[in-house]
Protein backbone atom coordinates (compact mmCIF):
# COMPACT_ATOMS: atom_id res chain seq x y z
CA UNK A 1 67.47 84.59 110.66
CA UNK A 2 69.72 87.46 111.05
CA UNK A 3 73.31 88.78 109.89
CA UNK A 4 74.65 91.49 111.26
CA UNK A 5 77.52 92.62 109.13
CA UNK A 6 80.40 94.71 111.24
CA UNK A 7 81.82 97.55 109.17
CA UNK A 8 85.48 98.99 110.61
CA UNK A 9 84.81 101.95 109.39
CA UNK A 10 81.65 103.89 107.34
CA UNK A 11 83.78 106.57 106.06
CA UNK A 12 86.05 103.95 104.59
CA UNK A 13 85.80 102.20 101.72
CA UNK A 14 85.13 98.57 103.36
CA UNK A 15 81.33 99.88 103.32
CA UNK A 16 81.48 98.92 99.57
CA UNK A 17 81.93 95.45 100.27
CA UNK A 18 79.38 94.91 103.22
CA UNK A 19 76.88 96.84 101.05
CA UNK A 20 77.21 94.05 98.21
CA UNK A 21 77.23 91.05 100.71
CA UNK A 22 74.17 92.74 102.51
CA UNK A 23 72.19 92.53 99.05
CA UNK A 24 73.59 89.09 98.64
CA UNK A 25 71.90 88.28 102.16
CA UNK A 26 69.20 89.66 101.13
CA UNK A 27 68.94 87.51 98.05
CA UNK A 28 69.02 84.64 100.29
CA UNK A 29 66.51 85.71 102.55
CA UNK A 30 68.41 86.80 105.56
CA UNK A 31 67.64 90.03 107.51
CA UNK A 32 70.20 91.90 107.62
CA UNK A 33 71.60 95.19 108.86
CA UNK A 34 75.19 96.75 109.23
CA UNK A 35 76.66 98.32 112.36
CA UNK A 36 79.84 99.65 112.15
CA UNK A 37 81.89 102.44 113.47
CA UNK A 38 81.98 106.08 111.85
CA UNK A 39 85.40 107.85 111.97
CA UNK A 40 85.26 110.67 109.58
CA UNK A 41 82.27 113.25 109.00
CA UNK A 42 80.19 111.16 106.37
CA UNK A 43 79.36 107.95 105.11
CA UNK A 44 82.28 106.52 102.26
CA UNK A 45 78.81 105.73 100.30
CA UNK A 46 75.02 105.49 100.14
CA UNK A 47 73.64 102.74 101.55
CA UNK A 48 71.25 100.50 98.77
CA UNK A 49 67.32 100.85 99.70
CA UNK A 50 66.16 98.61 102.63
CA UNK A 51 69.62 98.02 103.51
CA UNK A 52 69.55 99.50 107.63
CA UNK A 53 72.91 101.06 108.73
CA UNK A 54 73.17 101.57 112.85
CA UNK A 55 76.53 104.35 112.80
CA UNK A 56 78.46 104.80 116.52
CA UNK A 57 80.60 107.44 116.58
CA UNK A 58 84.29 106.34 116.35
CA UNK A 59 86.72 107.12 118.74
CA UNK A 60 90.68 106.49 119.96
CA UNK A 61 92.06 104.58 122.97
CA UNK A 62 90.81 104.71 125.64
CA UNK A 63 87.79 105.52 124.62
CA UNK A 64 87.29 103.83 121.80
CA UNK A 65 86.07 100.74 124.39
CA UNK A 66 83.54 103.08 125.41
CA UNK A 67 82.86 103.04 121.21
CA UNK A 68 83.19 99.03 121.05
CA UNK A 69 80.53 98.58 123.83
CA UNK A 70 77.97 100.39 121.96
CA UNK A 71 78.65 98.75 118.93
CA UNK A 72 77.94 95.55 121.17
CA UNK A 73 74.88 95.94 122.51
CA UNK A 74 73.83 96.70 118.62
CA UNK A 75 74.84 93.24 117.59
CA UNK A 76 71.76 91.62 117.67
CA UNK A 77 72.23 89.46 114.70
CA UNK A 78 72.69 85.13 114.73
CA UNK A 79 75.14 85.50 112.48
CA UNK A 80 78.26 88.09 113.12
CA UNK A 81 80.05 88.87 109.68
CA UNK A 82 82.89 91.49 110.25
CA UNK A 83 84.05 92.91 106.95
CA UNK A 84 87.88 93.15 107.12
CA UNK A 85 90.25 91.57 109.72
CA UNK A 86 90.68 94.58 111.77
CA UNK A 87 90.55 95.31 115.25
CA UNK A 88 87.27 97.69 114.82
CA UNK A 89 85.31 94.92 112.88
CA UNK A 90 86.58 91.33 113.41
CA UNK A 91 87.93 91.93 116.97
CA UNK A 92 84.27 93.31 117.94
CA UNK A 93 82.90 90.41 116.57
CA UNK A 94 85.42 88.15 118.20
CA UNK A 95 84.58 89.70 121.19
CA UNK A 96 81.08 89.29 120.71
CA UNK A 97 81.36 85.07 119.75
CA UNK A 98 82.89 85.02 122.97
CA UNK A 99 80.10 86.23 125.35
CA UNK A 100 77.27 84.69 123.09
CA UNK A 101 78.77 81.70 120.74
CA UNK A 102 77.55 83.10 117.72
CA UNK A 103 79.33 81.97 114.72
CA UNK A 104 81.57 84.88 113.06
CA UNK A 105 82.63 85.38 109.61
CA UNK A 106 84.82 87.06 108.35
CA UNK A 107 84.96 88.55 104.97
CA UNK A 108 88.82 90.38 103.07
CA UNK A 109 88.76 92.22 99.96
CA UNK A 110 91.85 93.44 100.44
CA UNK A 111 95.09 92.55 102.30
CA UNK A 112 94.99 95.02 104.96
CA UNK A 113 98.83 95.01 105.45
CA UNK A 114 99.56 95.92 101.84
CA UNK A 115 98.74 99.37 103.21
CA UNK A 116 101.17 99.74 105.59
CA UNK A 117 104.39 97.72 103.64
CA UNK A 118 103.33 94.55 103.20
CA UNK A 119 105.72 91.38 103.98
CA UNK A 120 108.30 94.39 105.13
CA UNK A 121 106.31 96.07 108.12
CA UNK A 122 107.90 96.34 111.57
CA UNK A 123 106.77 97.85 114.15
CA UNK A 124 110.45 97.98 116.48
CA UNK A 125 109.99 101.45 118.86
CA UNK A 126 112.87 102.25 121.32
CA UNK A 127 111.16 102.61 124.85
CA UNK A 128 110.67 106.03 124.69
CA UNK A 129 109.01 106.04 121.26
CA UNK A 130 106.72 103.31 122.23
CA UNK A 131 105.66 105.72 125.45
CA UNK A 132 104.89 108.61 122.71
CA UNK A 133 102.93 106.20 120.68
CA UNK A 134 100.78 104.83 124.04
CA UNK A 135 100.76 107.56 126.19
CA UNK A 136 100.67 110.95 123.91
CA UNK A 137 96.71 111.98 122.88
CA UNK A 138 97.44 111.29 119.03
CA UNK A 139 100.00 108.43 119.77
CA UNK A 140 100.23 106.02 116.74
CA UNK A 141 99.64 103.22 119.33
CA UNK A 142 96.13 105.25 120.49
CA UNK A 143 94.70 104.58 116.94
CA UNK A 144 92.24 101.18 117.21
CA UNK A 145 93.33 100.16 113.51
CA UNK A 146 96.84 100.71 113.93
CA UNK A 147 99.10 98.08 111.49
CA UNK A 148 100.46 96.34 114.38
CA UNK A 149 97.06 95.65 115.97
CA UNK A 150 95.65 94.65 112.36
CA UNK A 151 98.66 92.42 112.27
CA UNK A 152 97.60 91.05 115.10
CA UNK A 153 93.61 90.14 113.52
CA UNK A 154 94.87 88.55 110.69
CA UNK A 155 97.25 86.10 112.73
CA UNK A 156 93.73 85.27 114.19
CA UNK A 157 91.64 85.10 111.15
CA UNK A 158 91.73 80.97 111.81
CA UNK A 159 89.47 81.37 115.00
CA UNK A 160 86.30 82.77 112.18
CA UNK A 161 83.76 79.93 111.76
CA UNK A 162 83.94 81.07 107.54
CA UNK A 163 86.63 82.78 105.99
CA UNK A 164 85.69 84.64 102.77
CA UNK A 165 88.11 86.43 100.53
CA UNK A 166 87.94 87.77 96.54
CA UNK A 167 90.99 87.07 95.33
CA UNK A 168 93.68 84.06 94.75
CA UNK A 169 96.72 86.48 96.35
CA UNK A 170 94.35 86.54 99.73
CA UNK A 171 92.97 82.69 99.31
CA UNK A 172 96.42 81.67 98.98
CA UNK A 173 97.39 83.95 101.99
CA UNK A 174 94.38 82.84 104.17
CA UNK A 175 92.38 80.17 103.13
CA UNK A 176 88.57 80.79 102.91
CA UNK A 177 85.79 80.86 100.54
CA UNK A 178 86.07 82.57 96.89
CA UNK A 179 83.13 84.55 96.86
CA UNK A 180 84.24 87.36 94.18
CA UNK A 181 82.80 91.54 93.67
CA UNK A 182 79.62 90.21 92.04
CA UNK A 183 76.94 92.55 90.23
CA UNK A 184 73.68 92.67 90.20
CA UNK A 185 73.32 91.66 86.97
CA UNK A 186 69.33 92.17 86.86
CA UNK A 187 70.13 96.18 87.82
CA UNK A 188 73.03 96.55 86.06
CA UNK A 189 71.32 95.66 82.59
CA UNK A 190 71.97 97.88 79.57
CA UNK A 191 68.80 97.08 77.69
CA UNK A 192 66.98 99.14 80.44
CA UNK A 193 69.02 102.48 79.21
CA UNK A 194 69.94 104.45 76.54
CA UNK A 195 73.53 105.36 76.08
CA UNK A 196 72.70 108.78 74.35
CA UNK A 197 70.20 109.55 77.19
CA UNK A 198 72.48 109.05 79.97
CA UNK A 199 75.17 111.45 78.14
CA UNK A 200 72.52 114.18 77.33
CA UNK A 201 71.35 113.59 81.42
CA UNK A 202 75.04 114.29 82.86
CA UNK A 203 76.17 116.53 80.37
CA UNK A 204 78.44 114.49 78.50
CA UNK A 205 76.46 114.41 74.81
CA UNK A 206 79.81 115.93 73.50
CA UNK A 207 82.23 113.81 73.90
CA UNK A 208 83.32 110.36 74.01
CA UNK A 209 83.22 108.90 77.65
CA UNK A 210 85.89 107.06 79.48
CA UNK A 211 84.75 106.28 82.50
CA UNK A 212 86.41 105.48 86.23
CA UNK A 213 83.31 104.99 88.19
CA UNK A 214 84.66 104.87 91.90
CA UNK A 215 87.39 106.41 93.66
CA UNK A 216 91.19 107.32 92.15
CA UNK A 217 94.31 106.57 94.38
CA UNK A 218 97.74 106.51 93.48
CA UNK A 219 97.60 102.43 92.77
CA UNK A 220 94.76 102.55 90.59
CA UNK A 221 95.82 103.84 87.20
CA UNK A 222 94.03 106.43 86.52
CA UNK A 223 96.97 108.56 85.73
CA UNK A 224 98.15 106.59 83.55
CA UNK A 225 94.64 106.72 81.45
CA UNK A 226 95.10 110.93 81.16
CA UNK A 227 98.86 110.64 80.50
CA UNK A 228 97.26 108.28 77.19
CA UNK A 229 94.90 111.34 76.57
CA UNK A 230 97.28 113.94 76.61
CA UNK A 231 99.26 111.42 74.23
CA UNK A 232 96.14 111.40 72.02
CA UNK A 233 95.33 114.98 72.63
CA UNK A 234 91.89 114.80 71.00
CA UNK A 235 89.27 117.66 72.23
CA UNK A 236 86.14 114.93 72.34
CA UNK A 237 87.78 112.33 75.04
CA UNK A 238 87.42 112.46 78.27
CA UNK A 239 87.59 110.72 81.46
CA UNK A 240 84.84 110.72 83.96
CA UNK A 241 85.21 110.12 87.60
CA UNK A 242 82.34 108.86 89.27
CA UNK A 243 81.87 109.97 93.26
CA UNK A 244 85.78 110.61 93.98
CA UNK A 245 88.08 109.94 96.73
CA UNK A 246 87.05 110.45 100.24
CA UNK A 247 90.40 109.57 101.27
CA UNK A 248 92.54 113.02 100.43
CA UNK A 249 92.89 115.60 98.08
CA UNK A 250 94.14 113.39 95.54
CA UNK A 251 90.96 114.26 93.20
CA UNK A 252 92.23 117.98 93.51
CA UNK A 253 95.57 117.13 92.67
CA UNK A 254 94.50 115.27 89.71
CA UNK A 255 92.31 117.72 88.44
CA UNK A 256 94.98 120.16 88.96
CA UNK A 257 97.11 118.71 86.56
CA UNK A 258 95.07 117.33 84.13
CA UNK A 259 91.89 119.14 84.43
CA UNK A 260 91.53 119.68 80.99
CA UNK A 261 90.39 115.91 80.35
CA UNK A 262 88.13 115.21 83.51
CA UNK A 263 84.77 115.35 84.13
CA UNK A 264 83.96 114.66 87.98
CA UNK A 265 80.33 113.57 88.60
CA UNK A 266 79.10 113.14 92.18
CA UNK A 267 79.14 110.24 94.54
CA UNK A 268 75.42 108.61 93.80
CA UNK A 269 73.65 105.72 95.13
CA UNK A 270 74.16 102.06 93.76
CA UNK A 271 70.99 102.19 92.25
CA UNK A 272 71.72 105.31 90.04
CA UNK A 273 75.28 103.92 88.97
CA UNK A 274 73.20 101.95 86.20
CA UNK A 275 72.18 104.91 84.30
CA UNK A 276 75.38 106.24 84.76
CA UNK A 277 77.47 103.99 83.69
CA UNK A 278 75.33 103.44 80.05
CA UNK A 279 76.54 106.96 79.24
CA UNK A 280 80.12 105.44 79.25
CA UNK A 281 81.48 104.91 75.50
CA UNK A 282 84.82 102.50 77.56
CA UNK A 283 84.77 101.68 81.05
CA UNK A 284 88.86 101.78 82.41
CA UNK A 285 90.37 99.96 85.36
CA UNK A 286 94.05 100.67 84.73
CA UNK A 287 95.32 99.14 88.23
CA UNK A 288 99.42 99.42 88.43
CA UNK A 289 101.23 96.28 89.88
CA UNK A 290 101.68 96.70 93.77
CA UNK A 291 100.85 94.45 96.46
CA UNK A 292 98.03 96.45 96.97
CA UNK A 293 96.38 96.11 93.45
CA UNK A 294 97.10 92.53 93.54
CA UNK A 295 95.41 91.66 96.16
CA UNK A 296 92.52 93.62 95.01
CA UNK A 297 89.25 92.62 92.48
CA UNK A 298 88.27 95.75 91.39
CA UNK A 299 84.61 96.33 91.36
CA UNK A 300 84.69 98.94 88.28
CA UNK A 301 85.13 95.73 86.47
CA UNK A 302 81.80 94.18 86.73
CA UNK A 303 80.44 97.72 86.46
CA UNK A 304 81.38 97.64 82.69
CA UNK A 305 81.42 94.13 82.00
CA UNK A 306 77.43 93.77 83.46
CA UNK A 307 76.59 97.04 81.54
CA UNK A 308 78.36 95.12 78.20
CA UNK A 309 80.70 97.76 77.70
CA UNK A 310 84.33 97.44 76.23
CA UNK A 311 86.73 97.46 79.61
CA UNK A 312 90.28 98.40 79.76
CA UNK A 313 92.32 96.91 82.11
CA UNK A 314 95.93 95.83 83.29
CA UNK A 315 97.31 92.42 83.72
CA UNK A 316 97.70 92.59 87.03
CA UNK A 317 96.64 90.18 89.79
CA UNK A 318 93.35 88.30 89.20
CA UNK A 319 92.07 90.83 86.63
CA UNK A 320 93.04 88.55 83.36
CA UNK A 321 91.20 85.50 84.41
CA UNK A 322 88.50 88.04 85.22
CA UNK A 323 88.05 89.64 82.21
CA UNK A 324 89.86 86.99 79.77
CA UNK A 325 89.08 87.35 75.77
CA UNK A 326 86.22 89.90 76.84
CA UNK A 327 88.00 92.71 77.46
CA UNK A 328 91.44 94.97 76.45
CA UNK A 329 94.10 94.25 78.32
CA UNK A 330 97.41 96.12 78.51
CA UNK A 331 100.66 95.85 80.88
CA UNK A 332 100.73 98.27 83.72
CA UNK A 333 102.43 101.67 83.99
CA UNK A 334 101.43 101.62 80.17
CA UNK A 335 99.83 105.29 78.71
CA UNK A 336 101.23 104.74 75.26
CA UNK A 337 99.07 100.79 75.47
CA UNK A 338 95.87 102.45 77.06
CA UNK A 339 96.06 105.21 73.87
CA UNK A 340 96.82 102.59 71.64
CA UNK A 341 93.48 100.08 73.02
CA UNK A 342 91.63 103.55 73.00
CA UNK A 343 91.78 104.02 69.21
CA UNK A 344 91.18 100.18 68.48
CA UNK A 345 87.84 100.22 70.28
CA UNK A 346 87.12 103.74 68.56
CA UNK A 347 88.31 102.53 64.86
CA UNK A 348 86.17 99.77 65.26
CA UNK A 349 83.24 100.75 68.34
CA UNK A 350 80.74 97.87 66.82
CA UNK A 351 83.61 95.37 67.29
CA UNK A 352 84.29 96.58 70.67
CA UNK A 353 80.63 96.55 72.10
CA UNK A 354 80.38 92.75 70.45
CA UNK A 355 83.21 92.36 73.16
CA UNK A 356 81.27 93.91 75.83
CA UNK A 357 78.37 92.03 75.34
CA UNK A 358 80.43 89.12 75.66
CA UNK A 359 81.82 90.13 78.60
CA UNK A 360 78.29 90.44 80.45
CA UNK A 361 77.70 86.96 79.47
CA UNK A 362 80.50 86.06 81.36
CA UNK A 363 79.88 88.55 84.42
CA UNK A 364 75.78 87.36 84.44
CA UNK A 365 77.65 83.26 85.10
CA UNK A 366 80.47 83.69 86.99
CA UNK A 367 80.85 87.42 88.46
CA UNK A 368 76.68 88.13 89.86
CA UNK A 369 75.17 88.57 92.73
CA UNK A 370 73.42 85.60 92.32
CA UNK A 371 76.63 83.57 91.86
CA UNK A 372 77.96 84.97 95.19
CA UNK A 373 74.59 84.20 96.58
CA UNK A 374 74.90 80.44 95.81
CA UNK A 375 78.78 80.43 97.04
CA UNK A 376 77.68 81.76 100.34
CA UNK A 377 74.50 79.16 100.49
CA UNK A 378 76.73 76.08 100.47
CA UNK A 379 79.24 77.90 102.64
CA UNK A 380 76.24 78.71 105.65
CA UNK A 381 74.98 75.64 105.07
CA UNK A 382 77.89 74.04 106.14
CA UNK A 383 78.43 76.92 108.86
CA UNK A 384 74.70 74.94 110.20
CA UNK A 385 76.00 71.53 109.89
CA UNK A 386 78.81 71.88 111.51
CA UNK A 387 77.75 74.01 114.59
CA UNK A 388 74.24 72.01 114.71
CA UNK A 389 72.80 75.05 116.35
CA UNK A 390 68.65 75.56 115.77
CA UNK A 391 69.46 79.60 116.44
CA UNK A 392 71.64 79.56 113.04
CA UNK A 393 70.30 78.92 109.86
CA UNK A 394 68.93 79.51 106.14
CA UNK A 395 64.95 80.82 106.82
């Protein structure tokens, strides 16, 4: 059997999620392939071996239905799984259940809304303002994943066949499945690499390596972490940003300012992030406490915790019941608690990496691939039972 996975957007970061539940599909013995829309000039990552990725060219109304019915005649799959309730991945598929009856599912890792003001957003144009936005070439009403049309998907979430989320903000919100940012444990395993290797591979034998290993914006922290380095001001830290924002030049801006304490290493494929990550002496998710980050589970966290390395993190949303005696946690907006954790786990690195090793253990039984894999099992198997369909099933 087949899954097509529907991405909004390949040169947004939703590509990160349908990456991981293609390898989970995989796992399970699916085909699978993901089709989704391309609105910038390159993809957000690289796609994992074996993992086909069909790109149409994104467009804005009116002619993004010229977009949407290539996309359609791409769907080939007996399963549709949009990733994200938006307009350009779950209306598509919607779209699609209704001229074939192919169960859709629907997968949110983050609350889309957060982005654009959360329980506050109103969309409440005079007339002429609400011409502009329809009628004007760059009108905000022209753009397919505008806030009030997203608004729109997620008061229609309830017509998905499955409904799976990450996080207890969006379960409680929604409803659905938990089927969390799982690693693949088996990959990500630090007895296949040497720490001092990695650092002498990426240039970073000098110094001791913090490590952000996706891509800074303003609600994830990492300010915070190099406001606790310039409290610390020692010459042999330094934080290391792994592939970088796609988004804006928020990299540059951070660099700018603080350029003395970052090392910025290329975006790289899921199967090199292994290697790189074992170079890291502390792996830091410093998330600050917005809607946004609360609705979020971080994958940088099962990057260090399957690679046993000591994590510091915020108590903020799910992220203590993710991490919970395994890793350092501090209160949000903190630099002064981030320097403080940092000398801890250097005073006392042995103690720290016992930590780390425990938190593997607990990523390997509750945070894996193969975890998710078995979630989504019993949820498809139920997806079978209940639409007793001999097109849809495990192969």
């Amino acid at each position: 059997m087949k899954v097509s996975l529907v991405v909004s957007d390949l040169s947004g970061g939703g590509t990160v999620r349908a990456y991981l539940l293609a390898q989970v599909l995989k796992e399970l013995n699916y085909q699978v392939e993901i089709v989704g829309f391309n609105f910038g000039k390159e993809l957000y990552a690289i796609a994992p071996d074996q993992i086909p990725v069909v790109s149409i060219p994104g467009s804005n109304y009116p002619h993004f239905f010229g977009s949407v019915s290539q996309l359609l005649k791409k769907l080939d799959g007996d399963i549709i799984y949009a990733v994200k309730p938006k307009p350009s991945s779950f209306g598509v598929a919607l779209l699609k259940k209704l001229n074939s009856h192919r169960p859709v599912l629907v997968d949110m890792d983050d609350w889309e809304m957060s982005w654009h003001g959360g329980f506050s957003f109103q969309y409440q144009p005079g007339i002429k303002q609400f011409a502009r936005d329809i009628l004007k070439p760059k009108g905000a009403l022209r753009f397919p994943d505008h806030p009030v049309y997203i608004n729109w998907m997620e008061s229609m979430v309830k017509y998905a066949d499955i409904v799976t989320i990450d996080t207890q903000f969006l379960q409680d919100r929604f409803g659905g499945v938990y089927v969390p940012n799982g690693k693949d444990t088996v990959m990500f395993n630090p007895d296949k690499y040497d720490a001092n290797t990695s650092r002498q591979k990426y240039g970073l034998s000098d110094y001791r390596v913090l490590m952000f290993p996706g891509a800074p914006r303003p609600h994830k922290g990492v300010e915070d972490v190099l406001m606790a380095l310039e409290q610390l001001n020692r010459e042999d830290l330094r934080l290391v940003i792994v592939g970088g924002s796609p988004y804006d030049d928020y990299d540059d801006r951070l660099i700018e300012k603080w350029g003395r304490w970052i090392i910025k290493l290329p975006k790289s494929p899921v199967e090199a992030m292994p290697e790189i990550v074992a170079a890291a002496h502390i792996v830091v998710v410093p998330q600050r406490d917005t809607v946004v980050a609360r609705a979020q589970f971080p994958l940088k966290l099962t990057d260090g915790m399957a690679m046993g390395k000591p994590v510091i993190s915020t108590r903020v949303g799910d992220i203590p019941e993710i991490l919970a005696d395994t890793g350092y946690l501090v209160d949000p907006n903190s630099p002064s608690q981030i320097a403080m954790e940092i000398e801890a786990i250097f005073d006392n690195f042995d103690l720290a990496c016992d930590r780390g090793n425990k938190a593997r253990k607990r990523c390997i039984e509750r945070y894996s691939t193969s975890t998710m894999a078995s979630t989504l099992k019993d949820a498809l198997a139920k997806l079978v039972i209940s639409k007793s369909s001999p097109k849809v099933g495990m192969t």
